[in-house]
N, C-alpha and C. Protein backbone atom coordinates (compact mmCIF):
# COMPACT_ATOMS: atom_id res chain seq x y z
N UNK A 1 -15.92 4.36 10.63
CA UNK A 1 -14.79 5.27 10.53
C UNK A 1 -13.51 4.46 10.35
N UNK A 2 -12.88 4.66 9.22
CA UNK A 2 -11.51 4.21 9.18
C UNK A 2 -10.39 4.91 10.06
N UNK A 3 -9.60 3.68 10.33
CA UNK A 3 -8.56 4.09 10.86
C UNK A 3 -7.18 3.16 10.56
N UNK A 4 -6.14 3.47 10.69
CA UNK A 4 -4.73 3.04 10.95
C UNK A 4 -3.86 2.85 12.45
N UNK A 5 -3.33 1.97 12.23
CA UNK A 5 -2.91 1.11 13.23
C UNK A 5 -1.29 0.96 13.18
N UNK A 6 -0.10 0.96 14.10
CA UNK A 6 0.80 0.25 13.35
C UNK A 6 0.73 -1.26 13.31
N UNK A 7 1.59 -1.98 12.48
CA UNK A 7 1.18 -3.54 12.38
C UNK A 7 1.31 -4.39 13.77
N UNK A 8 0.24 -5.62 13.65
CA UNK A 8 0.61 -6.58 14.60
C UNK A 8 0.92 -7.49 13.89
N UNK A 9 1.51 -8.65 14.96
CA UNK A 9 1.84 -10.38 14.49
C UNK A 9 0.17 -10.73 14.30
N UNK A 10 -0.98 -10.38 14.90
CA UNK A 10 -1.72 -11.49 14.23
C UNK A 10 -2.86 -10.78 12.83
N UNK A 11 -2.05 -9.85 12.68
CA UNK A 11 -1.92 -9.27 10.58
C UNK A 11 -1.37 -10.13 10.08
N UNK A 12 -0.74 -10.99 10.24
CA UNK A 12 0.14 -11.84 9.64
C UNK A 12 -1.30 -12.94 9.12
N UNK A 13 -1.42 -13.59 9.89
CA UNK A 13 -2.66 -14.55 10.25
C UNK A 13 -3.82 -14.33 8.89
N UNK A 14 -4.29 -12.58 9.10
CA UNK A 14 -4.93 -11.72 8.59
C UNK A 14 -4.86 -12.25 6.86
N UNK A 15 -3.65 -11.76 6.57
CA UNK A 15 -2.96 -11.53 5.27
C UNK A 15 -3.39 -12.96 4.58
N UNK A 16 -2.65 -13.90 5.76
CA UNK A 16 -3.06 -15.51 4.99
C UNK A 16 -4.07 -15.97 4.37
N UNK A 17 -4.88 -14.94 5.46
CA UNK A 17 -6.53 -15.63 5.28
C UNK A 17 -7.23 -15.38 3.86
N UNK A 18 -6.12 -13.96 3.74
CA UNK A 18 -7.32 -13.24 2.71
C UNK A 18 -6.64 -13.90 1.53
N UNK A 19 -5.61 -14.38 1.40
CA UNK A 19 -5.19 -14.84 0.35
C UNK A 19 -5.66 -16.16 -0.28
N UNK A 20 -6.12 -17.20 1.09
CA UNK A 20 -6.67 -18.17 1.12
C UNK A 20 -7.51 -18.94 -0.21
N UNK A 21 -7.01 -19.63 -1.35
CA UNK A 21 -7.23 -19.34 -2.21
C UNK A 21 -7.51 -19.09 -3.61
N UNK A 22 -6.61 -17.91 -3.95
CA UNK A 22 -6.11 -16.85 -4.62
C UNK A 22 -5.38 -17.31 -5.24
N UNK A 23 -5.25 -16.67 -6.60
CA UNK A 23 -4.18 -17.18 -7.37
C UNK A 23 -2.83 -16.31 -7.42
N UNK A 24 -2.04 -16.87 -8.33
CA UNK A 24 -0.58 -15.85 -8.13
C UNK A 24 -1.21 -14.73 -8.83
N UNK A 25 -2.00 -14.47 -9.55
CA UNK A 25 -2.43 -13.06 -10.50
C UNK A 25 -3.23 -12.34 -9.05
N UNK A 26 -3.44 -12.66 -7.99
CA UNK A 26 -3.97 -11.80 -6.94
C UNK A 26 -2.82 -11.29 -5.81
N UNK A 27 -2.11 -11.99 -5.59
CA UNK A 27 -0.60 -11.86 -5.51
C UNK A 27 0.20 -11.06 -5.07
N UNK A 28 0.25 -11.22 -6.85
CA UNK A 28 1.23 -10.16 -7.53
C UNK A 28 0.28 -8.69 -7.11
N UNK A 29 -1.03 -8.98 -7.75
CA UNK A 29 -1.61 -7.39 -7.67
C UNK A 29 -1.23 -6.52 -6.35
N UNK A 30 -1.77 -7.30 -5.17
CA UNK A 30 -0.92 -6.57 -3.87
C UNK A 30 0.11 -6.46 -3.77
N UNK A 31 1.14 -7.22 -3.97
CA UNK A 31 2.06 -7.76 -2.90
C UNK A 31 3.12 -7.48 -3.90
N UNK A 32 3.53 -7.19 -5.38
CA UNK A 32 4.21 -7.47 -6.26
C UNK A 32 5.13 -8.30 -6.18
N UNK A 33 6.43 -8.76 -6.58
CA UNK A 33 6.93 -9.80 -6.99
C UNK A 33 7.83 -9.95 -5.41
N UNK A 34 7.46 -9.19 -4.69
CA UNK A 34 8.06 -9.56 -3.24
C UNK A 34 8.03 -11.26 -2.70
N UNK A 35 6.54 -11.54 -2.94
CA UNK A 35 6.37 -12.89 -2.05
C UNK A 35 5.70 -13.67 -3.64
N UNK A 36 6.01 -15.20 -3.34
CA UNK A 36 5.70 -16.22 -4.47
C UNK A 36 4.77 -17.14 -3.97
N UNK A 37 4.21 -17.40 -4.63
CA UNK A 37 2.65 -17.67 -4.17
C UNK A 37 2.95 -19.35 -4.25
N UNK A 38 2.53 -20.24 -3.47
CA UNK A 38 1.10 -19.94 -2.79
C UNK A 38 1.84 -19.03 -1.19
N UNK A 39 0.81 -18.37 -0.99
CA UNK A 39 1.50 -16.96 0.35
C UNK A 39 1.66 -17.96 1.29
N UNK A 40 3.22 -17.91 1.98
CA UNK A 40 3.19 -19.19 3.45
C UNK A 40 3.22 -18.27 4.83
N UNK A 41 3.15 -18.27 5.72
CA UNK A 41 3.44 -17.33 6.91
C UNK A 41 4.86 -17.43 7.15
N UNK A 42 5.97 -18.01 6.82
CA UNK A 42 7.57 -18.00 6.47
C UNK A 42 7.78 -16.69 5.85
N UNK A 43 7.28 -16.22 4.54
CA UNK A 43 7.20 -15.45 3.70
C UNK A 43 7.34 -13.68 4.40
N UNK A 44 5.81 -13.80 4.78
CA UNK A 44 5.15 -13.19 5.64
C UNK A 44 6.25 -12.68 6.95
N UNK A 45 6.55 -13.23 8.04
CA UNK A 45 7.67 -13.38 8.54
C UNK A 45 8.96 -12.87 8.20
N UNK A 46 9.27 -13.20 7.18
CA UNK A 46 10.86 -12.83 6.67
C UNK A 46 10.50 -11.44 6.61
N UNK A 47 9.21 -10.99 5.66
CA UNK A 47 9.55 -9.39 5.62
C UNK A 47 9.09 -8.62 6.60
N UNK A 48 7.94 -8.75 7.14
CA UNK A 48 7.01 -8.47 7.98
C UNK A 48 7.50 -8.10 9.66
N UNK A 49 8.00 -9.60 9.71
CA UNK A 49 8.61 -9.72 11.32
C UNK A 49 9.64 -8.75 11.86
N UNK A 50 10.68 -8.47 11.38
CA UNK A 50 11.58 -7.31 11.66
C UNK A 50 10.93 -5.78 11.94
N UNK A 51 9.75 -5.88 11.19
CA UNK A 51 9.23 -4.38 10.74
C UNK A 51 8.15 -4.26 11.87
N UNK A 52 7.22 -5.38 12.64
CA UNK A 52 6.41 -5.30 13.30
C UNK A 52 7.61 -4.87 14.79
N UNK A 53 8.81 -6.18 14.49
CA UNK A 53 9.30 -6.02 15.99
C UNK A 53 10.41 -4.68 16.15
N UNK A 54 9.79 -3.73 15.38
CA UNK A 54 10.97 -2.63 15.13
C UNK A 54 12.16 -2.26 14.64
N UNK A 55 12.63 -3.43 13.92
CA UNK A 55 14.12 -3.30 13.31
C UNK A 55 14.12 -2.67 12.16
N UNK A 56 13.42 -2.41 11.27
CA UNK A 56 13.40 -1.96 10.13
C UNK A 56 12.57 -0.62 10.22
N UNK A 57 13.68 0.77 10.49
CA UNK A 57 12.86 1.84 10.65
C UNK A 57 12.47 2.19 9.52
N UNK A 58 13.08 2.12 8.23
CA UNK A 58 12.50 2.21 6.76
C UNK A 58 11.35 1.88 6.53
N UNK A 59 10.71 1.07 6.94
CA UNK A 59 9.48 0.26 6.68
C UNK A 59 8.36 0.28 7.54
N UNK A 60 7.00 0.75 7.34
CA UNK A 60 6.25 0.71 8.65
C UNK A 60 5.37 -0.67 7.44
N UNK A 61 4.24 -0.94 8.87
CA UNK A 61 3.41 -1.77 8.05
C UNK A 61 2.22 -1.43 9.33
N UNK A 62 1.28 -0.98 8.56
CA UNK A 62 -0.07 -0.83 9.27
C UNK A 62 -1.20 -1.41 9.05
N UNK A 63 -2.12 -1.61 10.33
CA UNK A 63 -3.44 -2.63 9.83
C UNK A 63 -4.27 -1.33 9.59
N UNK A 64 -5.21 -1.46 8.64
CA UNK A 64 -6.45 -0.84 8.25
C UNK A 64 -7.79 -1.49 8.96
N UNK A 65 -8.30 -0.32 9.67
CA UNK A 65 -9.28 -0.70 11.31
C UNK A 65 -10.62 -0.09 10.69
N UNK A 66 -11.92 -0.83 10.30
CA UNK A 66 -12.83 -0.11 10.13
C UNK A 66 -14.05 -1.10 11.03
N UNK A 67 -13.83 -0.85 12.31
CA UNK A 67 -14.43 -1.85 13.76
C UNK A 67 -13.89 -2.95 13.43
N UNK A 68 -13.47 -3.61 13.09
CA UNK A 68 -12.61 -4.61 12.98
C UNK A 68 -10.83 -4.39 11.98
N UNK A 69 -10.02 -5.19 11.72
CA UNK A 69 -9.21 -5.00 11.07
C UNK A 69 -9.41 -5.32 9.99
N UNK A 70 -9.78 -4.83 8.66
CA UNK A 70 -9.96 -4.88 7.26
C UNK A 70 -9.45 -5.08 6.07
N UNK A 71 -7.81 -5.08 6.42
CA UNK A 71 -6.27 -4.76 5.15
C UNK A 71 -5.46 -4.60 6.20
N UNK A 72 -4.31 -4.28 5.28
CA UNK A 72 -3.16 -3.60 5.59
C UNK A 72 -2.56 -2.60 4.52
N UNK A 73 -1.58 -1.83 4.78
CA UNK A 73 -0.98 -1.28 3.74
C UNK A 73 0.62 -0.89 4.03
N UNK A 74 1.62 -1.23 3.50
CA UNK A 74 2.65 -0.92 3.98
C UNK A 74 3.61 0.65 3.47
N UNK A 75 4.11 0.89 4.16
CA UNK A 75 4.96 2.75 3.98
C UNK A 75 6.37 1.94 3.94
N UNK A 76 7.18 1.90 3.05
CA UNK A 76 8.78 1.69 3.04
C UNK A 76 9.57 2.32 1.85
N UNK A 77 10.68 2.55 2.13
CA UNK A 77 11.61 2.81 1.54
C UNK A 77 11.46 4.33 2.20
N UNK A 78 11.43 3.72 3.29
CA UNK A 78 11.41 5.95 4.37
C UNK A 78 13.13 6.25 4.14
N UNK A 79 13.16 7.28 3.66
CA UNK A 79 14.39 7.98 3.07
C UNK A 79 14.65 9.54 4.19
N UNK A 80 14.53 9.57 4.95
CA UNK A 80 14.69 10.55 5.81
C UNK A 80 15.21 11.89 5.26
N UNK A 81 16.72 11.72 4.75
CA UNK A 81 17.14 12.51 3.80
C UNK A 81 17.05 13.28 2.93
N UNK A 82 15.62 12.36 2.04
CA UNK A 82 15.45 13.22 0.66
C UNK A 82 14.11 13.54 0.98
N UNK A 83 13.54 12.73 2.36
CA UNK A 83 12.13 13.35 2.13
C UNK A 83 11.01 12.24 1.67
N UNK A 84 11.60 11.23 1.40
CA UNK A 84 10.31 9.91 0.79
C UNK A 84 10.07 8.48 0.86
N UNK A 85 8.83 8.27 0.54
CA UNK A 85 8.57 6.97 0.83
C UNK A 85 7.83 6.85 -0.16
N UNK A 86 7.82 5.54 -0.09
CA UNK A 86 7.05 4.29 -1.14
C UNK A 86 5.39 3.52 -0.44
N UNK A 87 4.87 4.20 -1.08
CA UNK A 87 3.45 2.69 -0.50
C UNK A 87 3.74 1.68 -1.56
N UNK A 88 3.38 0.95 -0.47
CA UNK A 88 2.91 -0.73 -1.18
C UNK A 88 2.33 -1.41 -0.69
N UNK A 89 2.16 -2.39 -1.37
CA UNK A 89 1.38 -3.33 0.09
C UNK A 89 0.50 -3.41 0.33
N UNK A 90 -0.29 -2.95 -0.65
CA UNK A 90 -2.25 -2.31 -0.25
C UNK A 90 -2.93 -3.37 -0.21
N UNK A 91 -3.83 -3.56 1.04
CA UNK A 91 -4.39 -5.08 0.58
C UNK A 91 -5.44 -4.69 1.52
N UNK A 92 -6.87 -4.27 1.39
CA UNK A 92 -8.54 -4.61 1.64
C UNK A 92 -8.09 -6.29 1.58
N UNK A 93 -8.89 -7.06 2.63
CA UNK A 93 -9.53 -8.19 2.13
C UNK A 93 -10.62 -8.72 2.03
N UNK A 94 -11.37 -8.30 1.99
CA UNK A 94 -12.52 -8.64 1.45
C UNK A 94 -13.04 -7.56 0.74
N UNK A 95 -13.96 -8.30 -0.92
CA UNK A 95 -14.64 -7.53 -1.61
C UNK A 95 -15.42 -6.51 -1.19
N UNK A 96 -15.99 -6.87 0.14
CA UNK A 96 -17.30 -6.22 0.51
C UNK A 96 -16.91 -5.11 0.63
N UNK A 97 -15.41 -4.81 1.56
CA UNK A 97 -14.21 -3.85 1.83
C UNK A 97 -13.93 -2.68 0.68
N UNK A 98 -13.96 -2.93 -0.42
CA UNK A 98 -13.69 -2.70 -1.87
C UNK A 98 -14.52 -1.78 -2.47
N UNK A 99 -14.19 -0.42 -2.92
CA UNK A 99 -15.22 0.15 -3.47
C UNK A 99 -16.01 1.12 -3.04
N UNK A 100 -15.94 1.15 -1.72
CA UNK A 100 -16.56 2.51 -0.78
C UNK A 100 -16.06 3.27 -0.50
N UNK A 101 -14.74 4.04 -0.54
CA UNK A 101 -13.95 4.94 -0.38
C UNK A 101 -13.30 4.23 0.98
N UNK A 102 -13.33 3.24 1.51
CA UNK A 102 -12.25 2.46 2.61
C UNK A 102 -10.65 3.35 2.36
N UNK A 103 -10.92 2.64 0.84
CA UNK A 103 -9.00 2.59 0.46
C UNK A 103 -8.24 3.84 0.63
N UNK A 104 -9.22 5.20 -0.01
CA UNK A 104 -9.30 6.47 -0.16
C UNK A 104 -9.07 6.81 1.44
N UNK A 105 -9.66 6.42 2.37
CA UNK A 105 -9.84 7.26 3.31
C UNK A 105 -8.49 6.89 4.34
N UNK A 106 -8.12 5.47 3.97
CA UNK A 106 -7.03 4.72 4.63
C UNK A 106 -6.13 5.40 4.10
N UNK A 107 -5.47 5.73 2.61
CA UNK A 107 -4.89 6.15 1.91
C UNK A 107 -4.57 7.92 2.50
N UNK A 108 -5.50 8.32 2.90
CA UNK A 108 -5.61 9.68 3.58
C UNK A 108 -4.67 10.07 4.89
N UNK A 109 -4.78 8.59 5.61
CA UNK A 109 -4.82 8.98 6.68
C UNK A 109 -3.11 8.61 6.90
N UNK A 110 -2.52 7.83 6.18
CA UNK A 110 -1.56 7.34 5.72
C UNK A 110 -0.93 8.69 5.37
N UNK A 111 -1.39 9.43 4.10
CA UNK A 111 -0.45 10.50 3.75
C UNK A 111 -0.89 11.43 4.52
N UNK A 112 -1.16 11.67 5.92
CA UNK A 112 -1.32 12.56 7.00
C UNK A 112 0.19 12.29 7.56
N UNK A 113 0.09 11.03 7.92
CA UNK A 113 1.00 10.14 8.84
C UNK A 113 2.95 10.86 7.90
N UNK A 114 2.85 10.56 6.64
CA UNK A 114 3.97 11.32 5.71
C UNK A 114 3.93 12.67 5.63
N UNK A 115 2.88 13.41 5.30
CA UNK A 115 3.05 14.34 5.17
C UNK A 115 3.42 15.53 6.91
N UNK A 116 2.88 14.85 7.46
CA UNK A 116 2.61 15.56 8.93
C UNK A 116 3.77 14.48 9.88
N UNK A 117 3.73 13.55 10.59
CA UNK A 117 4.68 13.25 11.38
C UNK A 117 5.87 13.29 10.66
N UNK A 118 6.06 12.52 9.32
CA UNK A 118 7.42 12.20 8.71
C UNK A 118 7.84 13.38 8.40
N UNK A 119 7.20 14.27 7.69
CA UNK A 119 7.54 15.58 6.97
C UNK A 119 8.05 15.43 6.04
N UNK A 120 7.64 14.08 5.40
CA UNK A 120 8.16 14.05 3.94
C UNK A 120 7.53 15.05 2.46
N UNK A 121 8.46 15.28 1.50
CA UNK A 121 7.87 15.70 0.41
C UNK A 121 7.30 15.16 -0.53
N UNK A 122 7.90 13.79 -0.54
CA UNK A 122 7.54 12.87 -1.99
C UNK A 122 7.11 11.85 -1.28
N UNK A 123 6.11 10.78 -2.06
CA UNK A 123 5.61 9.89 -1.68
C UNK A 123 4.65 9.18 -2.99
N UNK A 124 5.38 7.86 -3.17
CA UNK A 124 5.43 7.43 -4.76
C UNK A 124 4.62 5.80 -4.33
N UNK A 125 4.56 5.39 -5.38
CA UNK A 125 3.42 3.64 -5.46
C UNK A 125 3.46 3.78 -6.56
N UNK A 126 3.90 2.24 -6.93
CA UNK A 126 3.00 1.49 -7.94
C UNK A 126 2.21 1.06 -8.30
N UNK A 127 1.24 0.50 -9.44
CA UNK A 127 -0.28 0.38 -9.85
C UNK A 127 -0.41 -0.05 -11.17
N UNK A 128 -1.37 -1.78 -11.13
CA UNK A 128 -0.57 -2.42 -12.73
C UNK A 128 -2.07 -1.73 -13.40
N UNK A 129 -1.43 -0.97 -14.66
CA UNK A 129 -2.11 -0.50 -15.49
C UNK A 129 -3.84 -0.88 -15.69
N UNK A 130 -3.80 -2.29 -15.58
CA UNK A 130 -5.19 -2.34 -16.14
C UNK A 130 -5.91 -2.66 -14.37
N UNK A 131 -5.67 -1.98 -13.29
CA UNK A 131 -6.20 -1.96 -12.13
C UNK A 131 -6.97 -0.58 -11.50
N UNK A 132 -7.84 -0.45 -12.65
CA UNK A 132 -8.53 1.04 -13.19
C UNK A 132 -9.51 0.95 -11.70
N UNK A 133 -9.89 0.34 -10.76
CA UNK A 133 -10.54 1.03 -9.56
C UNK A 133 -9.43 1.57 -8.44
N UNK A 134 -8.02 1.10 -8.32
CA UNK A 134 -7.23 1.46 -7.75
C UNK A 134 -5.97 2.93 -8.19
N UNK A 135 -6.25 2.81 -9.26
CA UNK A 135 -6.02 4.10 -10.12
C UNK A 135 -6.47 5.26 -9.68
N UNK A 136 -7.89 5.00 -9.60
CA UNK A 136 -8.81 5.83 -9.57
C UNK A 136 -9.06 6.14 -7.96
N UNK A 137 -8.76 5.39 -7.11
CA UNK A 137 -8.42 5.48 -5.93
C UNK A 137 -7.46 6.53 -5.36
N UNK A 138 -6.32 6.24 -5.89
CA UNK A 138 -4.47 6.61 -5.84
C UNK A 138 -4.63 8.39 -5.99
N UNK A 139 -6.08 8.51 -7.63
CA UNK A 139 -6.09 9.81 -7.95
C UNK A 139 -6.72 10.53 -7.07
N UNK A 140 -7.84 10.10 -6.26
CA UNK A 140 -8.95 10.85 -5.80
C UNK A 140 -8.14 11.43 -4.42
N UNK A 141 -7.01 10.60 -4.05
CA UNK A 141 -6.41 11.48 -2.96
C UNK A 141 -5.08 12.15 -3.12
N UNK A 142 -4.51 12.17 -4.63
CA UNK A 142 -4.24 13.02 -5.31
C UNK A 142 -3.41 12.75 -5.60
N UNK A 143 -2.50 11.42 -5.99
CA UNK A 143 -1.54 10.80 -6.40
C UNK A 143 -1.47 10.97 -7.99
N UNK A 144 -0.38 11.60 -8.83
CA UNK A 144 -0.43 11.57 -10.26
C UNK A 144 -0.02 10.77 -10.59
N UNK A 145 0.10 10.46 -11.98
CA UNK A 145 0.44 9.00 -13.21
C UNK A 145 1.88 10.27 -13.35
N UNK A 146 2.97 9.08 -13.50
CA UNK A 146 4.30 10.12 -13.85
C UNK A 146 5.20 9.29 -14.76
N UNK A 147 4.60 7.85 -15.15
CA UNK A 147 4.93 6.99 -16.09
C UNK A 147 4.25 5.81 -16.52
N UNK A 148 4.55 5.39 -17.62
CA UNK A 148 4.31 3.46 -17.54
C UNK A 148 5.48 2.72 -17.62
N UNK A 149 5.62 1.85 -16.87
CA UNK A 149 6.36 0.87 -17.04
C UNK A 149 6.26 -0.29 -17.52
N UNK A 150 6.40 -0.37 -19.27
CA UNK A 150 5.73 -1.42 -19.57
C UNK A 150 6.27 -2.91 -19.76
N UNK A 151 5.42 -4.01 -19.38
CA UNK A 151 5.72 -5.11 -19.40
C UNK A 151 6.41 -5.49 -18.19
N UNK A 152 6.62 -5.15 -17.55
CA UNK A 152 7.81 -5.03 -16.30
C UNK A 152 7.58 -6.64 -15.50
N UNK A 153 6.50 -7.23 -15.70
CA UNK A 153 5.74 -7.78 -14.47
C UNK A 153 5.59 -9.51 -15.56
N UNK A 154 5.81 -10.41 -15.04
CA UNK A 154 5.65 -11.96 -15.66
C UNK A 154 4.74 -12.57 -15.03
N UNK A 155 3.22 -12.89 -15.28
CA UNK A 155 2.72 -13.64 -14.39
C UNK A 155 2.08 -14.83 -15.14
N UNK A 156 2.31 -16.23 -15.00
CA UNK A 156 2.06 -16.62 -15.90
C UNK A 156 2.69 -16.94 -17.18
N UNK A 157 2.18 -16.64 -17.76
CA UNK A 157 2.44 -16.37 -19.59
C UNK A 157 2.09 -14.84 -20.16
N UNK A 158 1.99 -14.11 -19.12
CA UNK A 158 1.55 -13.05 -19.61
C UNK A 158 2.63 -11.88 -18.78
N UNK A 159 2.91 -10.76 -19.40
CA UNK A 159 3.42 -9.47 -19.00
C UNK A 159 2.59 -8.60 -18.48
N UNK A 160 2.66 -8.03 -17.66
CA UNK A 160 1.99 -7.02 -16.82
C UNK A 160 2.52 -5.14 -16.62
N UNK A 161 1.88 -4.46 -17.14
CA UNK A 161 2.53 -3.05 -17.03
C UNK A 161 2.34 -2.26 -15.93
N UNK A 162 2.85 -1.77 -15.61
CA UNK A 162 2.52 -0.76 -14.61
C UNK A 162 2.63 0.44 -14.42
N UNK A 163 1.81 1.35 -13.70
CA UNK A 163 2.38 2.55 -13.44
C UNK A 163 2.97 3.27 -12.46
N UNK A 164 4.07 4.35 -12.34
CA UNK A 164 4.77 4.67 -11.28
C UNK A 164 3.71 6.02 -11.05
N UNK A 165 3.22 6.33 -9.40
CA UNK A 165 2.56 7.43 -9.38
C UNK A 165 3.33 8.08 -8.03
N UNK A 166 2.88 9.50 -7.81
CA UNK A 166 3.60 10.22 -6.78
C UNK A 166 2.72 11.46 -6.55
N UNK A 167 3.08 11.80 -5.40
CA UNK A 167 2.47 13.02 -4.58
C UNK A 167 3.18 13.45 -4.13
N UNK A 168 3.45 15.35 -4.26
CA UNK A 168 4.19 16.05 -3.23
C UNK A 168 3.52 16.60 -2.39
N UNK A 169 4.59 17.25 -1.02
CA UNK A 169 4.02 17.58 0.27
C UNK A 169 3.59 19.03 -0.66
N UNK A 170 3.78 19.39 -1.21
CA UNK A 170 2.77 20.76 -1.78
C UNK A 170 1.64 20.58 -2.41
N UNK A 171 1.66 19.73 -3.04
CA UNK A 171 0.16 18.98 -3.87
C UNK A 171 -0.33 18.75 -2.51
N UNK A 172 0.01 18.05 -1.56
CA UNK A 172 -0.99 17.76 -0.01
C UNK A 172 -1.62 18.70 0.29
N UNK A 173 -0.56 20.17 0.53
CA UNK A 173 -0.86 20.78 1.20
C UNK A 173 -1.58 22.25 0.47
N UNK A 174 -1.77 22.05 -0.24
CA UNK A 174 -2.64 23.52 -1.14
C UNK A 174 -4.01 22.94 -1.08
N UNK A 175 -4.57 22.45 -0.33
CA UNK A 175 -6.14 21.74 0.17
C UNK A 175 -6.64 21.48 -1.07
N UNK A 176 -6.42 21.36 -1.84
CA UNK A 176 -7.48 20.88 -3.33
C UNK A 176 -7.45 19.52 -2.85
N UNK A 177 -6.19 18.83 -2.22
CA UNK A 177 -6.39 16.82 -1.66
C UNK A 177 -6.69 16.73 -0.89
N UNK A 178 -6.35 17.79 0.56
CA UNK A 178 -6.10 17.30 2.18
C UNK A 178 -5.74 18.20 2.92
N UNK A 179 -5.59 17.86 4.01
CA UNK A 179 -5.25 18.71 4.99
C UNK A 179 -4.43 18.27 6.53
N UNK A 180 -3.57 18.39 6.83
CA UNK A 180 -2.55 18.14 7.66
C UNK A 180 -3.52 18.51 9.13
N UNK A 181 -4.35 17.29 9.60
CA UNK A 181 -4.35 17.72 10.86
C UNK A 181 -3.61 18.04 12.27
């Protein structure tokens, strides 16, 4: 059974490990152009640390618990005002993790957490175009495609596109996605 957590300091640890590694094209895929690879726990820290020790109410960061801790995924840019937030931050680490509806169900429980405690309406993520199992993820819990952004992304020698996706608290809540326990 999946579950969510809010973040600890030794997620931090977590994050390193899984990166352990990895090239900047794995990175970027999580983490986008936030942190520069190779990943240091400084990094980690600068954004992380404020948000675990409560200073940054904009920003949550949660571990993903399936009998052990599995990922993380982070909720920021909480806008109280208008109603929204941003995921990012999605990170399974390990393959094995990958592919079973984990992400889907983490992803669920997450837009419970927005749709139901926050009472937000909107709730948006990014997703680089050619990352067709996470797409397909984003959709199954009912996140739409609402653009491309192309080229946006340098990794390498190469450009990377992406897409902007979003969910409203009415798309949540007409049960065809979910349901507000």
């Amino acid at each position: 059974m999946v579950t969510l957590r809010l973040g600890v300091q030794e997620d931090l640890g977590r994050v390193l490990e899984w990166n352990a590694g990895n090239d900047e094209g794995f990175l970027m895929q999580w983490a986008g152009p936030l942190f520069r690879h190779p990943l240091t726990e400084d990094q980690l820290l600068a954004h992380w640390g404020p948000v675990i020790a409560g200073r940054q109410p904009e920003t949550r960061l949660y571990g993903i618990e399936e009998g052990q801790t599995i990922g993380v995924v982070e909720l920021t840019l909480i806008d109280r005002t208008n109603r929204s937030a941003r995921v990012a931050r999605v990170l399974l680490g390990s393959d094995e993790d990958r592919g079973h509806g984990t992400g889907a169900a983490a992803l669920k429980l997450l837009l419970e957490v927005c749709f139901g405690e926050l009472e937000l309406n909107r709730v948006s993520l990014a997703v680089f175009d050619f990352n067709i199992p996470a797409i397909r993820c984003y959709e199954k819990v009912g996140f739409r495609k609402e653009g491309l952004i192309r080229e946006a992304r340098r990794v390498g020698e190469d450009y990377w596109s992406y897409f902007e996706m979003g969910i409203l608290r009415r798309e949540w809540l007409s049960g065809e996605i979910g349901i507000i326990r």
